[in-house]
Protein backbone atom coordinates (compact mmCIF):
# COMPACT_ATOMS: atom_id res chain seq x y z
CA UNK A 1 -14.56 -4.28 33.36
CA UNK A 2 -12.53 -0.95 33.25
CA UNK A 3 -13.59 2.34 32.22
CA UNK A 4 -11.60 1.90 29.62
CA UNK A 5 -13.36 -1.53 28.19
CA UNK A 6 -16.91 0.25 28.68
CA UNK A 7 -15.26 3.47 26.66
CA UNK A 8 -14.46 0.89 23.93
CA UNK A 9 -17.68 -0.93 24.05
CA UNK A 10 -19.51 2.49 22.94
CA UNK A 11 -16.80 3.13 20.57
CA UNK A 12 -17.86 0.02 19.41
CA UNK A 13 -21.79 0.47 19.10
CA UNK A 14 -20.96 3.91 17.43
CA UNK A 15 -19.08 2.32 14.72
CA UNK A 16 -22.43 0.11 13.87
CA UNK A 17 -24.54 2.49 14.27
CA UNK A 18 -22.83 4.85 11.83
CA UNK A 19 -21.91 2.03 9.68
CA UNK A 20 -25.64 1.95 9.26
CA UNK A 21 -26.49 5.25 8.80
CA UNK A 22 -24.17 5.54 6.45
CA UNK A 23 -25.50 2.34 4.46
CA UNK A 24 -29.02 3.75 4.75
CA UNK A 25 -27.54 7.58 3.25
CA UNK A 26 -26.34 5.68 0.12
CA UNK A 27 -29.11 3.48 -0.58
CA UNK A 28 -31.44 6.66 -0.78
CA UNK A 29 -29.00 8.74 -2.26
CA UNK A 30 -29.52 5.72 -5.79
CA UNK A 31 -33.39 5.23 -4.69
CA UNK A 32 -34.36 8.85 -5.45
CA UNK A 33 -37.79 9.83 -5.29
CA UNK A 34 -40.99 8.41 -6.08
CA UNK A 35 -41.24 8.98 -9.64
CA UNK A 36 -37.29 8.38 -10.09
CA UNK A 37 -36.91 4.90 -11.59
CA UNK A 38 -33.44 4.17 -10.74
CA UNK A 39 -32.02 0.88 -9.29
CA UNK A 40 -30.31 0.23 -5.84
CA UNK A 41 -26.93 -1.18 -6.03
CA UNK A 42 -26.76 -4.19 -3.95
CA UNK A 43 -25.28 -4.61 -0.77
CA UNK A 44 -21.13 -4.77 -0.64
CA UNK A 45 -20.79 -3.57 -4.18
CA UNK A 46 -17.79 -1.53 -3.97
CA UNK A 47 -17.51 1.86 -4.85
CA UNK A 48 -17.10 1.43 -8.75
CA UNK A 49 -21.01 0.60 -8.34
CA UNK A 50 -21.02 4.52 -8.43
CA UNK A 51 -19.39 5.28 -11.31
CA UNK A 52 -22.41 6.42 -13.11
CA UNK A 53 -23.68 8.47 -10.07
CA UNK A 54 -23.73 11.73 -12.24
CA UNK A 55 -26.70 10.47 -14.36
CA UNK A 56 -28.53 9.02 -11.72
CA UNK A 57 -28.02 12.53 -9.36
CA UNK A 58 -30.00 14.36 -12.39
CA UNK A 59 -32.72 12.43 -11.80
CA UNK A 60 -32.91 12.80 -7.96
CA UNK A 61 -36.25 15.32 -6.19
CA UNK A 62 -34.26 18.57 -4.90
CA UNK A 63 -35.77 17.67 -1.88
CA UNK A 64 -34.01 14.05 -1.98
CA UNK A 65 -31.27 16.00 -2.73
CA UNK A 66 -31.07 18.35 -0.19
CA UNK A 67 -31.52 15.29 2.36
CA UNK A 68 -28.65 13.23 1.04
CA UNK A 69 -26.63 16.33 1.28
CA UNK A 70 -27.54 17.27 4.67
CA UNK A 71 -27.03 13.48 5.84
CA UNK A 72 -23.24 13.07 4.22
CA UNK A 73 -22.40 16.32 5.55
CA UNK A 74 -23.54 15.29 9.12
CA UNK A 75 -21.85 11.93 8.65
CA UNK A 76 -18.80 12.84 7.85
CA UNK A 77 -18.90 15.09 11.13
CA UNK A 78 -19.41 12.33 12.82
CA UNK A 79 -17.35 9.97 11.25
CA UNK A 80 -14.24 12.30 12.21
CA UNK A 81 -15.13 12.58 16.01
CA UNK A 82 -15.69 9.03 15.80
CA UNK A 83 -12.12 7.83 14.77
CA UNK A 84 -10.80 10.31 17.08
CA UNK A 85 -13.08 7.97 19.84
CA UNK A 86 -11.42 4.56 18.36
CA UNK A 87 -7.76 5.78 18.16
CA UNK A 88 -8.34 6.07 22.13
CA UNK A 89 -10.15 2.97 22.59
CA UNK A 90 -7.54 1.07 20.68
CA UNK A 91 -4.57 2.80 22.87
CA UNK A 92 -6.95 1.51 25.53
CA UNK A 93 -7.74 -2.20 24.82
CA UNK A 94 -3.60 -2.64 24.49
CA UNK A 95 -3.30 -2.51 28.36
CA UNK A 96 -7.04 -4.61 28.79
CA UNK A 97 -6.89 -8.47 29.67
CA UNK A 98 -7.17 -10.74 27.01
CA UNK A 99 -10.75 -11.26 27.22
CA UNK A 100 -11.29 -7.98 25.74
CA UNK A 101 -8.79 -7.80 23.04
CA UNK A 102 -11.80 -9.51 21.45
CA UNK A 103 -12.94 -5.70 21.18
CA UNK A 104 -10.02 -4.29 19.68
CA UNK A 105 -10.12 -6.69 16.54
CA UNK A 106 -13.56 -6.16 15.94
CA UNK A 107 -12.82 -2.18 16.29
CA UNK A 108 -10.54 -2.88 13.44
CA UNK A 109 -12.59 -4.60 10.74
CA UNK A 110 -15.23 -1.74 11.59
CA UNK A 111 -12.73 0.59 11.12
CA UNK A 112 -11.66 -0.88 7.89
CA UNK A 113 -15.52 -1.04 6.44
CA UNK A 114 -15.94 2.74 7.75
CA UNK A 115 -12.98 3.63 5.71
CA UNK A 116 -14.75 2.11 2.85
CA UNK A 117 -17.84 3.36 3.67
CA UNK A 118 -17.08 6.58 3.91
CA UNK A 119 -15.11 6.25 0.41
CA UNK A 120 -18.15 5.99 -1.23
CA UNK A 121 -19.91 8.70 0.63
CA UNK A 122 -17.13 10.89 -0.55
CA UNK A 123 -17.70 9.76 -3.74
CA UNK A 124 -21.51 10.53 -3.92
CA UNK A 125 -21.12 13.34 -2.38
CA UNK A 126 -19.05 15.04 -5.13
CA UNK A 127 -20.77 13.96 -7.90
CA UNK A 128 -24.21 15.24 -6.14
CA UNK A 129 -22.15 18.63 -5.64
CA UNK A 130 -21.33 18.69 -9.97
CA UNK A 131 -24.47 19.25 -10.85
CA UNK A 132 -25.29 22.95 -10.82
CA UNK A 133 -28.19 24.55 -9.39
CA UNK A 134 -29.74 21.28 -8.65
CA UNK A 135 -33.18 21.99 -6.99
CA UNK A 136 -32.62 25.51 -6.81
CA UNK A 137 -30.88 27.47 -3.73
CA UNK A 138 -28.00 25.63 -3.03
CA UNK A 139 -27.79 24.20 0.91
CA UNK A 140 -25.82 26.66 3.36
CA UNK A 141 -24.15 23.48 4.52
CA UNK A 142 -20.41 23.07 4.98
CA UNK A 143 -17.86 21.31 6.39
CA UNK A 144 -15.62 23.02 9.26
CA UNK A 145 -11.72 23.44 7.79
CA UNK A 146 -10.99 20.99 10.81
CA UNK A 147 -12.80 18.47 9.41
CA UNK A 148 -12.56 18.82 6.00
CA UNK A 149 -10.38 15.75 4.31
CA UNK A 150 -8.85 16.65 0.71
CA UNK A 151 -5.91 15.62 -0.26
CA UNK A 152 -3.23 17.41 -2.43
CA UNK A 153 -1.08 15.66 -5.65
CA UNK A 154 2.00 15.08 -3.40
CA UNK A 155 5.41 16.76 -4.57
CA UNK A 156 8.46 14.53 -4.98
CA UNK A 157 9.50 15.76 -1.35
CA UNK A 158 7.71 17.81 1.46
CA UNK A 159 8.54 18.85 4.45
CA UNK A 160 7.61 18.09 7.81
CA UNK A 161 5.44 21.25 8.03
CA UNK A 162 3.58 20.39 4.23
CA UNK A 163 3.04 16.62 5.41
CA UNK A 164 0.85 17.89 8.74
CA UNK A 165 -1.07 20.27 6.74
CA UNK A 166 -1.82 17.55 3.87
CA UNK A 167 -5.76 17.29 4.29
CA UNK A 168 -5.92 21.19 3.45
CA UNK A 169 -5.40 21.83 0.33
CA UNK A 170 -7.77 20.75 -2.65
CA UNK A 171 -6.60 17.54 -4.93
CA UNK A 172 -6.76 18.05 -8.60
CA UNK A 173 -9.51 15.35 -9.86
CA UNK A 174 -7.88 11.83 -10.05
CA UNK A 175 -9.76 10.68 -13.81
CA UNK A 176 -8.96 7.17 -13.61
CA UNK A 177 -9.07 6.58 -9.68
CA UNK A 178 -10.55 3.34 -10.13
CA UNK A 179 -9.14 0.26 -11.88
CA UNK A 180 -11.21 -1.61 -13.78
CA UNK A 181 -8.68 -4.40 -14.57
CA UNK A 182 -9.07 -7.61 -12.42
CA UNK A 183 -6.54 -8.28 -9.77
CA UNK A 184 -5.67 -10.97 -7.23
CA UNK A 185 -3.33 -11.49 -4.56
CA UNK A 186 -1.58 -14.67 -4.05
CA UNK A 187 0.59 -15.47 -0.24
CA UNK A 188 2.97 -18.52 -1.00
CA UNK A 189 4.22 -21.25 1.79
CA UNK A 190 6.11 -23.88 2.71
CA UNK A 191 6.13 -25.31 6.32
CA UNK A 192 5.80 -22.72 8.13
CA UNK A 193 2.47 -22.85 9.33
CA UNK A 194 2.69 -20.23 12.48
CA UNK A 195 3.87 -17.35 10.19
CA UNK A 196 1.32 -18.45 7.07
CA UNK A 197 -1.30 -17.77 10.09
CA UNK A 198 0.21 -14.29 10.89
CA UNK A 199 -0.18 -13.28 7.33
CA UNK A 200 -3.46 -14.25 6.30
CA UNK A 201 -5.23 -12.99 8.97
CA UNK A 202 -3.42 -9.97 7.90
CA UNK A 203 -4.56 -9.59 4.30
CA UNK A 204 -7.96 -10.99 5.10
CA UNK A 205 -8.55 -8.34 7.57
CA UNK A 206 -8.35 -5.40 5.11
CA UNK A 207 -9.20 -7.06 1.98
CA UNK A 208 -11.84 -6.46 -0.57
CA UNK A 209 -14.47 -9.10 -0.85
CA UNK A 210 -13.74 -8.58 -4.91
CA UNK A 211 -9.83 -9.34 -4.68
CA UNK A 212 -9.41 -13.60 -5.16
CA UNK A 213 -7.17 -14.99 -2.72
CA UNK A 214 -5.05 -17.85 -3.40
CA UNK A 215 -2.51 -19.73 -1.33
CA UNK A 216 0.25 -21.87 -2.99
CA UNK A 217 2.07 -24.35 -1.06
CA UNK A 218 5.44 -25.98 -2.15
CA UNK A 219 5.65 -29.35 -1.88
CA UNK A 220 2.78 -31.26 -0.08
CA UNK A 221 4.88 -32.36 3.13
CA UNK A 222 3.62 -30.10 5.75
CA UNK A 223 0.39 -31.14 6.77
CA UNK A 224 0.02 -28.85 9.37
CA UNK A 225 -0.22 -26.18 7.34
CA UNK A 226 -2.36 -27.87 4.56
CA UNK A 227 -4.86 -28.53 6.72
CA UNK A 228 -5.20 -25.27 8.21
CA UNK A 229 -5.87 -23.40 4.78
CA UNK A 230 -8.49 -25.81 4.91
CA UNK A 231 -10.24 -25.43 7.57
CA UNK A 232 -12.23 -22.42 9.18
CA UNK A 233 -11.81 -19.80 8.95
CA UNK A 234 -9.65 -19.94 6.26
CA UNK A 235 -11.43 -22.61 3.40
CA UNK A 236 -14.03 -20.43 2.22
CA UNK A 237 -12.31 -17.51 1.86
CA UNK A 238 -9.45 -18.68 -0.43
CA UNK A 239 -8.39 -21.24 -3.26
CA UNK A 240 -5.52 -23.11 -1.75
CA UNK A 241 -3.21 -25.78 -4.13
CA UNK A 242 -0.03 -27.39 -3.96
CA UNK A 243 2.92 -27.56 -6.49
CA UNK A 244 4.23 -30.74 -5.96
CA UNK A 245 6.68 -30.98 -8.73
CA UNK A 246 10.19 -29.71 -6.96
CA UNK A 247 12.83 -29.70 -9.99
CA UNK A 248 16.14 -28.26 -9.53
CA UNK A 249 19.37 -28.75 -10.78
CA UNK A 250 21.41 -31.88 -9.19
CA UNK A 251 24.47 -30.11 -8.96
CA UNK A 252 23.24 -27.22 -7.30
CA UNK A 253 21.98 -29.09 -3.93
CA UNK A 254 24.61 -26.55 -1.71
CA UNK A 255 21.38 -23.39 -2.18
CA UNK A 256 18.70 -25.86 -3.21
CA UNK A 257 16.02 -23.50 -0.82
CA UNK A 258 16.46 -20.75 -3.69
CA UNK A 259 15.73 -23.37 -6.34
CA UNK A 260 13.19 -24.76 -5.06
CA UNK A 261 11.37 -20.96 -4.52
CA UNK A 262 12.05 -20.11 -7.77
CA UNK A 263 10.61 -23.50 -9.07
CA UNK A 264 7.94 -22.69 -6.76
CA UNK A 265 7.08 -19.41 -8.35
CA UNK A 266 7.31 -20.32 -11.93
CA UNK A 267 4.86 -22.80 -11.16
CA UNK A 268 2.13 -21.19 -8.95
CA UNK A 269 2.28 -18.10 -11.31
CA UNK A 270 1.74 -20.02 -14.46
CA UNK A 271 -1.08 -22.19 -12.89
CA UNK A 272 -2.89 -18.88 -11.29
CA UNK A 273 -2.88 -17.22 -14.70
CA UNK A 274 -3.90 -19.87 -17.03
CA UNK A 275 -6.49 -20.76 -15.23
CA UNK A 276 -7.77 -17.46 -14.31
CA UNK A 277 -8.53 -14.08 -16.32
CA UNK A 278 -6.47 -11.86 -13.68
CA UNK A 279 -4.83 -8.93 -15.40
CA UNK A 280 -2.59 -8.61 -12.53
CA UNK A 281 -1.40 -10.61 -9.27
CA UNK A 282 0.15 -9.45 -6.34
CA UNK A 283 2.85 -11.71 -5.16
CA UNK A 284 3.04 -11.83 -1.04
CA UNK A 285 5.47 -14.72 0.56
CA UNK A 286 4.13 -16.60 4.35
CA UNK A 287 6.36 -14.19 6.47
CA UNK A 288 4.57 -10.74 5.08
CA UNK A 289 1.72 -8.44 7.11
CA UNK A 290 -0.43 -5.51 5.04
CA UNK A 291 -0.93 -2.49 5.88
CA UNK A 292 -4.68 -1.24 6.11
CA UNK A 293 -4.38 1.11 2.72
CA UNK A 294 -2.41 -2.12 0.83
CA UNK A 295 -5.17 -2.94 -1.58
CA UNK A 296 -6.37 0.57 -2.28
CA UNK A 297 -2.80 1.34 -2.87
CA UNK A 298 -2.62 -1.81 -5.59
CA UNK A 299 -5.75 -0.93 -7.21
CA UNK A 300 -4.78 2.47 -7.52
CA UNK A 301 -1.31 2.12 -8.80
CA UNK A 302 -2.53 -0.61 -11.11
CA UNK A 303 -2.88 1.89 -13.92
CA UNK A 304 0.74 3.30 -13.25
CA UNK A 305 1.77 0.10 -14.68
CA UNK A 306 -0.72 0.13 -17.70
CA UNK A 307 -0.34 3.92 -19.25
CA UNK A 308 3.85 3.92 -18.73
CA UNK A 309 5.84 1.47 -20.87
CA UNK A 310 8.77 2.90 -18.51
CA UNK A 311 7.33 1.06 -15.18
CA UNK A 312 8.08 -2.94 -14.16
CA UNK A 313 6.09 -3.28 -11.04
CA UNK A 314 4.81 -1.37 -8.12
CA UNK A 315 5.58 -2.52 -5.10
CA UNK A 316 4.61 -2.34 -1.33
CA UNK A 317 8.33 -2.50 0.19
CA UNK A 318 10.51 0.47 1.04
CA UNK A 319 14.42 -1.16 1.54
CA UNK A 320 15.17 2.24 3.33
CA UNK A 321 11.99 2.24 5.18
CA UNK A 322 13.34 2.58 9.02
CA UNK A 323 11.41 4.57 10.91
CA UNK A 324 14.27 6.81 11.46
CA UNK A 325 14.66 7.96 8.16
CA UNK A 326 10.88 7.98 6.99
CA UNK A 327 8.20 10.65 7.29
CA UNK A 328 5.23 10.85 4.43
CA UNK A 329 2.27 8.16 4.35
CA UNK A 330 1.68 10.27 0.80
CA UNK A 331 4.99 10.13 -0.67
CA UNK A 332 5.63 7.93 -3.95
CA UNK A 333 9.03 7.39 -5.63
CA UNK A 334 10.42 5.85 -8.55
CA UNK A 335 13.39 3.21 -8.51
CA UNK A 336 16.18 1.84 -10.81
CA UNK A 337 16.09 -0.99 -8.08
CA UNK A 338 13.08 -4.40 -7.84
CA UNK A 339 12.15 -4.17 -4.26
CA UNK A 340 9.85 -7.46 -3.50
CA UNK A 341 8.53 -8.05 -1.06
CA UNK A 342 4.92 -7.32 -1.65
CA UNK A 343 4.50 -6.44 -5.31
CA UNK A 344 2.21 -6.33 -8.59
CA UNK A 345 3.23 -8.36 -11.37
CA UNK A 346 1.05 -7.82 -14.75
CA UNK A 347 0.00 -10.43 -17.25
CA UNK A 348 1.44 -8.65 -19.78
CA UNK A 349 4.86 -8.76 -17.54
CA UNK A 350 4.35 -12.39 -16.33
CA UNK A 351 4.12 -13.38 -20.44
CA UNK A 352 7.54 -11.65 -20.88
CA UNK A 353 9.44 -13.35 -17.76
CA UNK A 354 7.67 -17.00 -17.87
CA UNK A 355 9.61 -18.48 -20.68
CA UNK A 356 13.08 -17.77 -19.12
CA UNK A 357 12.66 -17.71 -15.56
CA UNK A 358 15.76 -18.96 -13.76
CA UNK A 359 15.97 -21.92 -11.81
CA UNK A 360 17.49 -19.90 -8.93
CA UNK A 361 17.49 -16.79 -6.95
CA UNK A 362 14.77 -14.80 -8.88
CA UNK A 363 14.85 -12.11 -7.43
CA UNK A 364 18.48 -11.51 -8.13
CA UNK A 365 17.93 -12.17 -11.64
CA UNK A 366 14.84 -9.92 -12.39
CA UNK A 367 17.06 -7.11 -11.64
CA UNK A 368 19.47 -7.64 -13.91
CA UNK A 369 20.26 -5.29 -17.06
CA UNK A 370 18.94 -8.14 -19.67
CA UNK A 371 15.36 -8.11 -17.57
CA UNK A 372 14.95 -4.71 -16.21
CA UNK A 373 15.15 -3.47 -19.43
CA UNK A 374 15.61 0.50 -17.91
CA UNK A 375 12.68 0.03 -16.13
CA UNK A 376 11.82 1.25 -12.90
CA UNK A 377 9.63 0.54 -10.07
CA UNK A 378 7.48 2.35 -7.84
CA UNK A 379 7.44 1.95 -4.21
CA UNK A 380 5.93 3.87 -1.00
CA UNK A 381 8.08 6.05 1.44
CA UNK A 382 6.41 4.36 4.00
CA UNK A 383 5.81 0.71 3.96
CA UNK A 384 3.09 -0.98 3.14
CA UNK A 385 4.28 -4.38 3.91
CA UNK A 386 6.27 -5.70 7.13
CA UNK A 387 8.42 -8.92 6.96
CA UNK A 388 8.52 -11.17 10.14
CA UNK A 389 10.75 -13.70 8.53
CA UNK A 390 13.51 -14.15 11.31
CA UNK A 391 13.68 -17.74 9.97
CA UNK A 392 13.63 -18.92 6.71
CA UNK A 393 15.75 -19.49 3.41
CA UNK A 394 18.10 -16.79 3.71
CA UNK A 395 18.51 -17.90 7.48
CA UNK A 396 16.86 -14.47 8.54
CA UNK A 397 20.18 -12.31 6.94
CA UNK A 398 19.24 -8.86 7.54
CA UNK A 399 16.65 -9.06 9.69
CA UNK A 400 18.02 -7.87 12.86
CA UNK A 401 19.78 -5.54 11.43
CA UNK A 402 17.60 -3.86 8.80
CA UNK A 403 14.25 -5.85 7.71
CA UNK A 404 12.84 -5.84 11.42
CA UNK A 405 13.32 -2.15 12.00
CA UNK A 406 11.45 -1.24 8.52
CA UNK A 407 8.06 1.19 9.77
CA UNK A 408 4.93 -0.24 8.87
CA UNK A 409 2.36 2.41 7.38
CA UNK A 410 -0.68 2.63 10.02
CA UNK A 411 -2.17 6.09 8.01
CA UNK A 412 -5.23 4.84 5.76
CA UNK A 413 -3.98 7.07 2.70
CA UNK A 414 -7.25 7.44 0.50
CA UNK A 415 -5.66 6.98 -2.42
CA UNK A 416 -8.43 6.61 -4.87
CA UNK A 417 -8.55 10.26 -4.36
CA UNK A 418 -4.54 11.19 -5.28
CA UNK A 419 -3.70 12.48 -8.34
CA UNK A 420 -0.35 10.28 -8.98
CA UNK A 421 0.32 11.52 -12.73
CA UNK A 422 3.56 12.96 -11.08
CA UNK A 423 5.09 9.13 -11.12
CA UNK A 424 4.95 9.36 -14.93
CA UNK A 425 8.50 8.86 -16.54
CA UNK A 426 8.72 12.75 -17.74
CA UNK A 427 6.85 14.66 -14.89
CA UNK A 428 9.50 12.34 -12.21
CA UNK A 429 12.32 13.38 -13.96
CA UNK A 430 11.49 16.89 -13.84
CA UNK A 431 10.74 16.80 -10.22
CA UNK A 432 13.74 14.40 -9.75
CA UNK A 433 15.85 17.51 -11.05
CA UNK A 434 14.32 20.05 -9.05
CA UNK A 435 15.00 17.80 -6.23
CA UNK A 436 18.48 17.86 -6.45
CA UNK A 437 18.58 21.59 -7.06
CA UNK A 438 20.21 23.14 -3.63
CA UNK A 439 21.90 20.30 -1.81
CA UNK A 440 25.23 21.12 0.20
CA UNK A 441 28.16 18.74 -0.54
CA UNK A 442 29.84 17.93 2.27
CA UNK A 443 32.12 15.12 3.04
CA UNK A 444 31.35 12.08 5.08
CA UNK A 445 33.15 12.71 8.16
CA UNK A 446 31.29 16.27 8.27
CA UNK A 447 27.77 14.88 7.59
CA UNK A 448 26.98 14.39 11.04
CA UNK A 449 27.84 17.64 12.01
CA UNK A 450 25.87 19.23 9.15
CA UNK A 451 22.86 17.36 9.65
CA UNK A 452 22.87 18.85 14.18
CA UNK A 453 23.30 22.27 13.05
CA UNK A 454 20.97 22.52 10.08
CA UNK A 455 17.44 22.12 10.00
CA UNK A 456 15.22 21.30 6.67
CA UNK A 457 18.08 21.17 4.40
CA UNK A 458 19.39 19.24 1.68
CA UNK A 459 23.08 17.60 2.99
CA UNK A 460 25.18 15.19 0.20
CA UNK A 461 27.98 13.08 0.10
CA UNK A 462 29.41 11.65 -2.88
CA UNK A 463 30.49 7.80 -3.50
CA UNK A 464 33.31 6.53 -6.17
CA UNK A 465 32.37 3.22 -5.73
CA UNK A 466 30.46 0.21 -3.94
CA UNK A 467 33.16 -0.28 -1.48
CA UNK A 468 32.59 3.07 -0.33
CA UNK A 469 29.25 3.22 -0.54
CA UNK A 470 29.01 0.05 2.00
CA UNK A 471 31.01 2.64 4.47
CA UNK A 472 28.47 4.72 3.89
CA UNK A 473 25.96 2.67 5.14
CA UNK A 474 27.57 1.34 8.09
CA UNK A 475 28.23 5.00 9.08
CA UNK A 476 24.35 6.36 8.70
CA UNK A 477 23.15 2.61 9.82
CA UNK A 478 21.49 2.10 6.18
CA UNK A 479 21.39 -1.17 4.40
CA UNK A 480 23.79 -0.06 1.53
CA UNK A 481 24.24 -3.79 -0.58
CA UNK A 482 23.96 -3.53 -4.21
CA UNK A 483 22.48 -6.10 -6.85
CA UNK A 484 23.72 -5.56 -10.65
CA UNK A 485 25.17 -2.84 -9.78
CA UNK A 486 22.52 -0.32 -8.71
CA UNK A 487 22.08 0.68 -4.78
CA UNK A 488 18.95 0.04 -3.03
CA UNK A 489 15.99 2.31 -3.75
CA UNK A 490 18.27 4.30 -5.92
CA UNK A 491 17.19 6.71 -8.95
CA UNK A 492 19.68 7.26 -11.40
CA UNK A 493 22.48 6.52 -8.73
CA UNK A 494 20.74 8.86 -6.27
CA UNK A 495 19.74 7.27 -2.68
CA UNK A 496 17.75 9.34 -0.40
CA UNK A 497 16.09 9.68 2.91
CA UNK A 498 15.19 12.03 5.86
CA UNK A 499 17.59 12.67 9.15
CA UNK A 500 17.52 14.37 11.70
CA UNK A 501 16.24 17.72 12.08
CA UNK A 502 13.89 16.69 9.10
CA UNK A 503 16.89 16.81 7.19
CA UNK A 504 17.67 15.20 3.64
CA UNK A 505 20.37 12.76 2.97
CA UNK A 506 21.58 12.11 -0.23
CA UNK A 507 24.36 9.35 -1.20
CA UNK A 508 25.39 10.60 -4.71
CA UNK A 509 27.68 9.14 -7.08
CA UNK A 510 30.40 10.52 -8.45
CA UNK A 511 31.11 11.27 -12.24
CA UNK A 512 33.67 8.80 -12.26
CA UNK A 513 31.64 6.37 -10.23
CA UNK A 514 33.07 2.75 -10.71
């Protein structure tokens, strides 16, 4: 065994042990004293269990008090020199033999429960700190600025300097930072039984034991993959069904594939919510992999959807999302333009779209004028899903050349903790507008030489129409296709992303765009 696999093996028994510790600081942080007669949450109830901490702090000893404070202060400590620990264990285990891989995956489920963990110790921990003069003289106890994690409302754009000092400045307070609507997640299949594999070990590794899985299959020919949702390890952690009902027009047998997914989805989307009381459901396909922050993101965002009449969907999937031309974990935009590919579809939405879905291409349709309605979507800078598909219905078009090259986020972004009022309709537009305040016009056979010699700027180039904007893209090496009309993770016309020299590239159209 290497020094390495030994390093990993206490990296390892540290995450337990804090794991614990921190288990034990929360369970006496709700037992209180003696005399207090307040009720321990049970174990694995997430962290909306503490959403009437404030009353139960009041009722706390100060001398309880002062010992949950001292223990989350000392915990989080330790928690950061931990993770520092695992990131090199992990770098580690990649160049161990096989055998101890075994290590690496269980040093990331730990890390994924220390992450939550420690969510709710954050939690506590501020709503101890509310109450005033609690027990008299207040602790001496504080955090080092080193290791002090707040997080900041994040601006429309920062740059590279404001997204490395993100953890030091204070976030306002997030009201609403957990949902309380119910939402599931739903991965649907075919016959592809290797990638359906990929995938759900995936979203089972980082999600909540509150968050219904389902698996849909279409049509009940592959076996294989039938009997592998139904078997260990996978049968008692998800509802698994078939639709077995394939209808699609005779005379369109030349694409049938796309018929038969959009008969697929009309079908498993209808039978999840009528026989469930979901508010929401986010829609994964057999060739997608989650980031470690994808259902915090989700449950977050959730509200986005339910306060703002102007928002379809949220989704996971930045088109633009090479790593070339991405640089905040924080950053959150809207878009004229349905991205896919990992998104939240509401009730209230799926009772719109149900009656006329299309019995082809979809996804094509939803973001048409008569659907879209004006509405926009919300997507990450950095991805939060990854597509593997280099087989499938669309034959693997674009993946070589775009979809494999997309950046998958590895940052666990606490987002329960972000103010994201700033993706409301009226405070985006405002931002949008400062935004654009500043940029240099230049043409596109100077862009290149604009973006070596400056440094931080704001560098444009204007399009007439899509044939030039296809140029465009096979000039910068973006993937520049339109649907109805409106470019790729565009905002009123408006595509953007970072360059070199942490640089800002923006494709605008002209006023007598075309």
């Amino acid at each position: 065994m290497t020094q390495w696999s030994c390093n990993a093996r206490r990296a390892v028994i540290g995450v337990i042990v804090l794991s614990s510790l921190l288990l034990i600081f929360r369970w006496m942080s709700v037992s209180g004293s003696e005399d207090a007669s307040v009720t321990r949450s049970p174990p694995g109830s997430d962290v909306r269990s503490l959403s009437s901490s404030a009353s139960l702090v009041e009722r706390l000893s100060p001398e309880a008090t002062r010992l949950v404070e001292y223990c989350l202060e000392k915990a989080e400590l330790e928690r950061h020199q931990l993770l520092q620990q695992l990131r090199v264990a992990e770098g580690a285990l990649v160049k161990c033999p096989s055998t101890d891989r075994d290590l690496l995956a269980k040093l990331n489920q730990l890390t994924t429960e220390n992450i939550r963990l420690t969510a709710e110790n954050e939690y506590l921990s501020k709503q101890l700190r509310s109450v005033p003069s609690i027990g008299g003289e207040a602790l001496p106890l504080s955090l080092p600025n080193e290791a002090e994690h707040t997080i900041r409302a994040v601006p429309l754009h920062r740059t590279t300097a404001d997204a490395s000092a993100a953890d030091a400045t204070k976030l306002p307070t997030n009201t609403a930072r957990i949902t309380t609507k119910k939402i599931g997640v739903v991965v649907l299949c075919h016959n592809r039984p290797e990638y359906l594999k990929r995938a759900l070990d995936s979203v089972l590794t980082y999600k909540p034991d509150h968050i219904p899985l389902f698996v849909s299959q279409d049509s009940d020919r592959d076996k294989t993959l039938w009997s592998m949702v139904n078997s260990p390890p996978y049968k008692d952690r998800l509802t698994a069904f078939q639709i077995t009902e394939r209808d699609i027009p005779a005379k369109r047998v030349s694409a049938a594939s796309y018929y038969y997914i959009a008969n697929h989805y009309k079908k498993a989307l209808d039978k999840i919510f009528s026989e469930t009381d979901l508010d929401s459901l986010i829609i994964l396909e057999e060739d997608i992999e989650i980031a470690p922050d994808f259902f915090d993101y989700f449950e977050t965002t959730q509200r986005l959807l339910d306060e703002d009449p102007s928002l379809l969907c949220v989704s996971a999937w930045n088109d633009l999302g090479q790593e070339k031309f991405v640089r905040d974990p924080y950053a959150l935009r809207r878009s004229n333009f349905f991205p896919g590919l990992g998104w939240l579809l509401t009730r209230r939405l799926w009772d719109e779209l149900s009656p006329k879905w299309p019995t082809g291409f979809w996804d094509d349709w939803i973001r048409e004028p008569e659907q879209r309605k004006g509405r926009d979507c919300i997507h990450p800078e950095i991805s939060r899903t990854y597509t593997f598909g280099s087989s499938g219905a669309s034959g693997g078009q674009f993946f070589k050349e775009h979809l494999s090259l997309i950046k998958l986020n590895d940052k666990a972004v606490p987002w329960r903790e972000m103010d994201l009022s700033y993706l409301f309709k009226d405070k985006w537009d405002e931002q949008f507008n400062k935004l654009l305040d500043g940029i240099e016009e230049v043409s596109a056979n100077d862009a290149s030489a604009a973006l070596e010699q400056k440094r931080n700027s704001k560098i444009g180039i204007r399009y007439s129409n899509k044939n030039e904007y296809r140029r465009l893209g096979h000039t910068f090496g973006f993937h520049s296709d339109m649907k109805a009309g409106v470019p790729r993770t565009a905002y009123r016309g408006v595509v953007h992303f970072w360059a070199q020299n942490d640089n800002q590239l923006f494709f605008l159209p002209a006023s007598d765009y075309r």
